[in-house]
PDB file of N, CA and C in Angstrom:
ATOM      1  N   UNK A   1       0.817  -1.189   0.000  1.00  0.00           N
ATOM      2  CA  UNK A   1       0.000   0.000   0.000  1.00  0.00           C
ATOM      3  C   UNK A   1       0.867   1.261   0.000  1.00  0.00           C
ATOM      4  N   UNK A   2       2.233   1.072   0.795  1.00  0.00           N
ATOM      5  CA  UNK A   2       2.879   2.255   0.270  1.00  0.00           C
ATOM      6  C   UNK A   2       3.333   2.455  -1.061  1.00  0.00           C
ATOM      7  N   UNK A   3       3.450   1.804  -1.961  1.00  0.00           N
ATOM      8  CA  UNK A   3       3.999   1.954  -2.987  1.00  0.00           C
ATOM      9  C   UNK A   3       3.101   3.198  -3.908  1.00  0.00           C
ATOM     10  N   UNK A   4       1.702   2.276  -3.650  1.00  0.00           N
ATOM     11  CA  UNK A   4       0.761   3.123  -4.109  1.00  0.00           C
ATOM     12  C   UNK A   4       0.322   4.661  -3.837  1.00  0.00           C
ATOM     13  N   UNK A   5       1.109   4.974  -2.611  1.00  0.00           N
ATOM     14  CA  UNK A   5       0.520   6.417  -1.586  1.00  0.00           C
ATOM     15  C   UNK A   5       1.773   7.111  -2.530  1.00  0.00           C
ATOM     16  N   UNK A   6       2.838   6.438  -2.440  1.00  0.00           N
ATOM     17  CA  UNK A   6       4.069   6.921  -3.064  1.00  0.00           C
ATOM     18  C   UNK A   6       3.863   7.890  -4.559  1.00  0.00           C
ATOM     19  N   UNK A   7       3.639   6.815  -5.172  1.00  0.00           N
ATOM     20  CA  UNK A   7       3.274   6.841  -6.897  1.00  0.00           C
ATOM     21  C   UNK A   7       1.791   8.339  -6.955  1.00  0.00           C
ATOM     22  N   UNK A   8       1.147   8.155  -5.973  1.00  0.00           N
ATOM     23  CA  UNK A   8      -0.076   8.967  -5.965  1.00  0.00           C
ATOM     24  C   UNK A   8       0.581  10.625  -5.543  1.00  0.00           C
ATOM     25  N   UNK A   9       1.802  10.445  -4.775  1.00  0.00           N
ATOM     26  CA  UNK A   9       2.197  11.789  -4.030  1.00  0.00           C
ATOM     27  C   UNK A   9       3.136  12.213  -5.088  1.00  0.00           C
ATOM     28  N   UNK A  10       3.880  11.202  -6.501  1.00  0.00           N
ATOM     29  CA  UNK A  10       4.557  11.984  -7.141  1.00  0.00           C
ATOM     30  C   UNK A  10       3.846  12.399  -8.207  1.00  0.00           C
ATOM     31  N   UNK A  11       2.909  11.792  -8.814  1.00  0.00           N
ATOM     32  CA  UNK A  11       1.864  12.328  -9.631  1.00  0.00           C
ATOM     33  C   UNK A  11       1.179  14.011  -9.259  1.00  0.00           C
ATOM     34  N   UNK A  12       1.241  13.783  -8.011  1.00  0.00           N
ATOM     35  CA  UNK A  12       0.389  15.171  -7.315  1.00  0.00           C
ATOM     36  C   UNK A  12       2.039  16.122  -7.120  1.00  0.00           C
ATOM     37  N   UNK A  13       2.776  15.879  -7.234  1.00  0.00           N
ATOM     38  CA  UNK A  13       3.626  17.010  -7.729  1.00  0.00           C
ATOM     39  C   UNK A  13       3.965  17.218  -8.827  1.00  0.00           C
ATOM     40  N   UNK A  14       3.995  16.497  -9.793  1.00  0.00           N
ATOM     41  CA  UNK A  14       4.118  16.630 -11.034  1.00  0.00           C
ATOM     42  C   UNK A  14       2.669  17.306 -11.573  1.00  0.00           C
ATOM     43  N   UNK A  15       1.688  17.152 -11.192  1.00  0.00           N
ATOM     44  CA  UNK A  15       0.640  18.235 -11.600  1.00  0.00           C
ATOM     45  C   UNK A  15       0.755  19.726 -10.775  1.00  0.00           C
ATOM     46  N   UNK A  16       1.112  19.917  -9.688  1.00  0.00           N
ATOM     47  CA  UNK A  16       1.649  20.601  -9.307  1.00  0.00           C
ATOM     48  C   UNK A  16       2.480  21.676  -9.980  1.00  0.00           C
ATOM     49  N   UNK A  17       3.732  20.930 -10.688  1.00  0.00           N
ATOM     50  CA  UNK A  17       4.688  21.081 -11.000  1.00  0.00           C
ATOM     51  C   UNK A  17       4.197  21.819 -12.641  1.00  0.00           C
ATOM     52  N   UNK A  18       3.259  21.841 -13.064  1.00  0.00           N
ATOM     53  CA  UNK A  18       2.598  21.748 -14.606  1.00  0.00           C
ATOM     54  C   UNK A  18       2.182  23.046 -14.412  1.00  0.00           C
ATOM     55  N   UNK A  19       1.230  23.003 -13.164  1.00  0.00           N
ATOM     56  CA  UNK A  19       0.386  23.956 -13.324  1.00  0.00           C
ATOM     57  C   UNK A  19       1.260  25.857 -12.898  1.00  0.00           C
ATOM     58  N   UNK A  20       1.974  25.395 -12.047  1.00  0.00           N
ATOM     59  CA  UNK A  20       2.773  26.622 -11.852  1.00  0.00           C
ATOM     60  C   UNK A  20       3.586  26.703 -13.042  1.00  0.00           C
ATOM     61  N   UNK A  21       4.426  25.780 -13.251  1.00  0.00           N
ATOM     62  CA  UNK A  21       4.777  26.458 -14.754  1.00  0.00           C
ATOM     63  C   UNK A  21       4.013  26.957 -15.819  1.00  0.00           C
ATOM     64  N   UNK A  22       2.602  26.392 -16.036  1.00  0.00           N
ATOM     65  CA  UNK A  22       2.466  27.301 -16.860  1.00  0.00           C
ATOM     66  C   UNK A  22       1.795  28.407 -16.467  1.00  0.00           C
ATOM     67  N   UNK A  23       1.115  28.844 -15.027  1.00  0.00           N
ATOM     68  CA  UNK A  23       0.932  29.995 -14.744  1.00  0.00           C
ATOM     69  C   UNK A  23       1.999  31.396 -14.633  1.00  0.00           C
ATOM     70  N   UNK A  24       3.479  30.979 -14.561  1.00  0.00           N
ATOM     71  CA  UNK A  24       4.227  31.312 -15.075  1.00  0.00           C
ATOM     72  C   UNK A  24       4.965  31.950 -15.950  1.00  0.00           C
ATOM     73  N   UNK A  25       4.360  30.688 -16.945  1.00  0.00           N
ATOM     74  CA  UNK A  25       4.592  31.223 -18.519  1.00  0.00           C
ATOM     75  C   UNK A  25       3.762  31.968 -19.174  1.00  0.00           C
ATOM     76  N   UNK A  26       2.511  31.708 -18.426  1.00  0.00           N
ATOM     77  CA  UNK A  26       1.059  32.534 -19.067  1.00  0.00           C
ATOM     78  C   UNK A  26       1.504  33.691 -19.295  1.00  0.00           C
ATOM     79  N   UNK A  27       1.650  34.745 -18.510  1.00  0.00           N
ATOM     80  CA  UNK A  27       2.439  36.088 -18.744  1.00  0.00           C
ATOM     81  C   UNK A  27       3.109  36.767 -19.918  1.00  0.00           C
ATOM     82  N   UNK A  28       4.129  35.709 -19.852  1.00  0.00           N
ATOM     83  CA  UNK A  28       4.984  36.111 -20.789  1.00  0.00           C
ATOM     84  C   UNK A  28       4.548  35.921 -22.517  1.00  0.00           C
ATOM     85  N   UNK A  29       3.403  34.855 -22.500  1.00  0.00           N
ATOM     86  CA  UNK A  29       3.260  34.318 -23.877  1.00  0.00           C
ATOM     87  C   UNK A  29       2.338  35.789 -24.418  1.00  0.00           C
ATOM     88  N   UNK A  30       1.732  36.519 -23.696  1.00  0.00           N
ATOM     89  CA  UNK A  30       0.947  37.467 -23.878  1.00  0.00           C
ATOM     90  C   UNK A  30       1.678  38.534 -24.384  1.00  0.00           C
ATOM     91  N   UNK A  31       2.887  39.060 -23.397  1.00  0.00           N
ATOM     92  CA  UNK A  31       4.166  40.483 -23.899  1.00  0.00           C
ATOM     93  C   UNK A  31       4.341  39.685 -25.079  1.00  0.00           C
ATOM     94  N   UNK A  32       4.852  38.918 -25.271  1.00  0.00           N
ATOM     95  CA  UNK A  32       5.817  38.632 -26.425  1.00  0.00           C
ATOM     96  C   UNK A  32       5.151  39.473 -27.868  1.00  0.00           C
ATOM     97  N   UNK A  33       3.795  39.164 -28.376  1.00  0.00           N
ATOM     98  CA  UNK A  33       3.106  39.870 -29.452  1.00  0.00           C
ATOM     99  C   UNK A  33       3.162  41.606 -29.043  1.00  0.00           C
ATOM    100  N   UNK A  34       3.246  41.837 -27.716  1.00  0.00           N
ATOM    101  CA  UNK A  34       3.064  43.540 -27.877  1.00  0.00           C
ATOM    102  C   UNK A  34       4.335  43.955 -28.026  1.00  0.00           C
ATOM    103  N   UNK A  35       5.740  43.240 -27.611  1.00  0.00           N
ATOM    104  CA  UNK A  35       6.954  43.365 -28.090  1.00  0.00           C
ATOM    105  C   UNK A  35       7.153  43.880 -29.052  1.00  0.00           C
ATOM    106  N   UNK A  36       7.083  42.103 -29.800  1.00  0.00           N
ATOM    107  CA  UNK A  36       6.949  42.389 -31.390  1.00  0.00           C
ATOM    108  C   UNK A  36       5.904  43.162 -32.725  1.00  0.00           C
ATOM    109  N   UNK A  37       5.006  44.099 -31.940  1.00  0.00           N
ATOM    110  CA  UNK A  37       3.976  44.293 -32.911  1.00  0.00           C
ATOM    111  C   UNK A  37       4.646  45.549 -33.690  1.00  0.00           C
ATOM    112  N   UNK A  38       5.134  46.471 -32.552  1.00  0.00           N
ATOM    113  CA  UNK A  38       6.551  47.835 -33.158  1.00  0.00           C
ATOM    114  C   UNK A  38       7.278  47.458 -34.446  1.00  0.00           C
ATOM    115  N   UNK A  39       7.929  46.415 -34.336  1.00  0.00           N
ATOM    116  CA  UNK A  39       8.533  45.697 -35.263  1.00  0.00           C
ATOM    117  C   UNK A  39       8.015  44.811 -36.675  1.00  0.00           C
ATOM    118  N   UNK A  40       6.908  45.026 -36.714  1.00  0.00           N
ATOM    119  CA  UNK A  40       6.013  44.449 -37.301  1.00  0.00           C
ATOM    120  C   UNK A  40       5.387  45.120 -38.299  1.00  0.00           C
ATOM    121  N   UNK A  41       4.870  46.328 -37.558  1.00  0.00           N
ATOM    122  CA  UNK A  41       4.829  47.274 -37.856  1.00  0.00           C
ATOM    123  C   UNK A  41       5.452  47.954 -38.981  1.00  0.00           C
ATOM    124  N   UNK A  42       6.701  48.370 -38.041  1.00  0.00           N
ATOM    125  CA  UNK A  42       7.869  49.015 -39.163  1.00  0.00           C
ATOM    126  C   UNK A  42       8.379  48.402 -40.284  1.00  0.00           C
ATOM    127  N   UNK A  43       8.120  46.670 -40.033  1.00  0.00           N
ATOM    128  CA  UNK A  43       9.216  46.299 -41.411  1.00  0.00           C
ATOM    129  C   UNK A  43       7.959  46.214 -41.970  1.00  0.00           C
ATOM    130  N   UNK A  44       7.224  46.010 -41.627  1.00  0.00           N
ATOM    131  CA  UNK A  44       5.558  45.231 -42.839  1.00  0.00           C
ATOM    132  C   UNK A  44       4.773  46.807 -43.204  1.00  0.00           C
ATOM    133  N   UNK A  45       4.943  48.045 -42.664  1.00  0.00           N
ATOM    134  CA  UNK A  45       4.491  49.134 -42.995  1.00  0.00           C
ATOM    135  C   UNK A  45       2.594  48.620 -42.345  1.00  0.00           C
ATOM    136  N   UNK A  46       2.567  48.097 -41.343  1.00  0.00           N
ATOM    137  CA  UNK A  46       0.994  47.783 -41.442  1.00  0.00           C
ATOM    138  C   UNK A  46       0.362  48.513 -40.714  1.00  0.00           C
ATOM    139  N   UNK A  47      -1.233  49.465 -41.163  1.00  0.00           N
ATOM    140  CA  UNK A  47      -1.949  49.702 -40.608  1.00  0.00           C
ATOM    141  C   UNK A  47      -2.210  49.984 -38.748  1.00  0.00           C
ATOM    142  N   UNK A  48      -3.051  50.380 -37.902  1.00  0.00           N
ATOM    143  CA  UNK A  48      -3.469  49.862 -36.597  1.00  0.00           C
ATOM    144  C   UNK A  48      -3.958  48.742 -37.112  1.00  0.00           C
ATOM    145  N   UNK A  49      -5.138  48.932 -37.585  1.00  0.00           N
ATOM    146  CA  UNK A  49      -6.402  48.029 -37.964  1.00  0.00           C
ATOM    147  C   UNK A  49      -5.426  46.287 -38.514  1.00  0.00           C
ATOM    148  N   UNK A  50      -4.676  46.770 -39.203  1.00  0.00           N
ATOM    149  CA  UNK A  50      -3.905  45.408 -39.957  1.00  0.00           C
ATOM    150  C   UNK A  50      -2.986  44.617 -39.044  1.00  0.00           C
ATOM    151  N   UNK A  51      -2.641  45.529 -37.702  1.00  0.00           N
ATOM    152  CA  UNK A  51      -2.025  45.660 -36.861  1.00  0.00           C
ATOM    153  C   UNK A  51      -2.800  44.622 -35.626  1.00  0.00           C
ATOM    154  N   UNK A  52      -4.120  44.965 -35.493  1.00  0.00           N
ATOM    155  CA  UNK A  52      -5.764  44.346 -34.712  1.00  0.00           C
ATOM    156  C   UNK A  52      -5.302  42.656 -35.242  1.00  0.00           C
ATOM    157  N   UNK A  53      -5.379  43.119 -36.601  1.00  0.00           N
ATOM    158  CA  UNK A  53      -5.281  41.536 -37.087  1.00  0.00           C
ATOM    159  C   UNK A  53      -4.608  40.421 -36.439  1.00  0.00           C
ATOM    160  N   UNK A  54      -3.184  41.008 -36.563  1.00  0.00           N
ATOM    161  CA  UNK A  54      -2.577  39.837 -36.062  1.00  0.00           C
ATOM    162  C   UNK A  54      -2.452  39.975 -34.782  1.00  0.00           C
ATOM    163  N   UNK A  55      -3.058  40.579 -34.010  1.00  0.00           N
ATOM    164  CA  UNK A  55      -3.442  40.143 -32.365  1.00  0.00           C
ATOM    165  C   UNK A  55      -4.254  38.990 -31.847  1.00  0.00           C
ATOM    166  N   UNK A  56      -5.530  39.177 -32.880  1.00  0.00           N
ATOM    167  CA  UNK A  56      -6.650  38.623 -32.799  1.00  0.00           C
ATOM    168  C   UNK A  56      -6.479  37.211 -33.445  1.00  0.00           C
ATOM    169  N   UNK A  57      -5.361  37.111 -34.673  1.00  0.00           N
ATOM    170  CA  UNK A  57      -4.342  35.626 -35.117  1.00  0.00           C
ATOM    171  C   UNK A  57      -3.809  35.283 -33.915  1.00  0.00           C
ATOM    172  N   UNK A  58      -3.184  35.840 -33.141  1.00  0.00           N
ATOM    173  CA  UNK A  58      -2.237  35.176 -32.113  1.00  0.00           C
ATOM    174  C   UNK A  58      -3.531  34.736 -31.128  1.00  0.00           C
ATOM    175  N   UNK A  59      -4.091  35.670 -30.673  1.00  0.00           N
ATOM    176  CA  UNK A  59      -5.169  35.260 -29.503  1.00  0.00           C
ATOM    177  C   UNK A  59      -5.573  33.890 -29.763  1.00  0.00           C
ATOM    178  N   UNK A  60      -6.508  34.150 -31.217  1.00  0.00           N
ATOM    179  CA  UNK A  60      -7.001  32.724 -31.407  1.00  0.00           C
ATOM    180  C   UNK A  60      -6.639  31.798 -31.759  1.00  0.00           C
ATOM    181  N   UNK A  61      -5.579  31.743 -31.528  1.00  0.00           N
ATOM    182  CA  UNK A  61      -4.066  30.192 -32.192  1.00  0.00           C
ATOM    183  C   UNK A  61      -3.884  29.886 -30.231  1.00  0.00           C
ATOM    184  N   UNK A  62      -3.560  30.535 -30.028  1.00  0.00           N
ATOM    185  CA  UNK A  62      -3.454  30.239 -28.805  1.00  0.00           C
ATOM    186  C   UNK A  62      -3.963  30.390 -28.103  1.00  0.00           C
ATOM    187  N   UNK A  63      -5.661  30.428 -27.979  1.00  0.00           N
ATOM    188  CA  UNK A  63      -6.587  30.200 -27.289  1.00  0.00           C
ATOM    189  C   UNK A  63      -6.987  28.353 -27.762  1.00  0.00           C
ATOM    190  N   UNK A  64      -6.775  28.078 -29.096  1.00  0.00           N
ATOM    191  CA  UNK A  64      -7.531  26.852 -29.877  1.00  0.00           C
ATOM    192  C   UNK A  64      -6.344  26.049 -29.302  1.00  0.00           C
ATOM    193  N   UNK A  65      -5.210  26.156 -29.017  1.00  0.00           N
ATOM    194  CA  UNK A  65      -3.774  25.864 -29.177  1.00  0.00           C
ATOM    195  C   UNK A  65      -3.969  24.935 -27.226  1.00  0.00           C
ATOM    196  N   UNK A  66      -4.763  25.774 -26.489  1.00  0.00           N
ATOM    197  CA  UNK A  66      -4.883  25.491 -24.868  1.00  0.00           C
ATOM    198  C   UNK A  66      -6.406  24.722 -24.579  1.00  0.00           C
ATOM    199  N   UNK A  67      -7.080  25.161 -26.137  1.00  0.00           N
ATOM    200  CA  UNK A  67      -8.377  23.427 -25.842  1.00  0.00           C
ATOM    201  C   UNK A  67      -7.947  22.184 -26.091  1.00  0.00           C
TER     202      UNK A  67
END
C-alpha cells in the first residue's frame, strides 16, 4: 500500500509542478506579441487596424492551441 501512496504523491507534484509552470509562462506568452507588434509594424508598414489583425491571429491560435 505504500507503494501506491508513493506513486499517488509523485503524480500530485508533477501536476503541481505543470500547473505553476504554466501559470508562469502565461504572462509572458501574452508580452511577447506587444513586443513584437513595433517591429512588425515598421518592417511590414501595417496599418493599426492590420495591426488588430494579427493580435486577434495570435489570440485565437493560442486560445484553440490550450483546448
Amino acid at each position: 500500500m505504500t507503494s501506491r501512496t508513493t506513486t499517488g504523491s509523485a503524480e500530485r507534484w508533477l501536476v503541481l509542478l505543470s500547473v505553476c509552470l504554466a501559470a508562469m509562462t502565461m504572462p509572458l506568452t501574452f508580452t511577447g506579441p506587444a513586443v513584437a507588434l513595433s517591429r512588425i509594424a515598421a518592417d511590414l508598414g501595417g496599418s493599426p487596424i492590420e495591426l488588430n489583425w494579427v493580435t486577434n491571429a495570435f489570440m485565437l491560435t493560442f486560445g484553440a492551441t490550450l483546448m
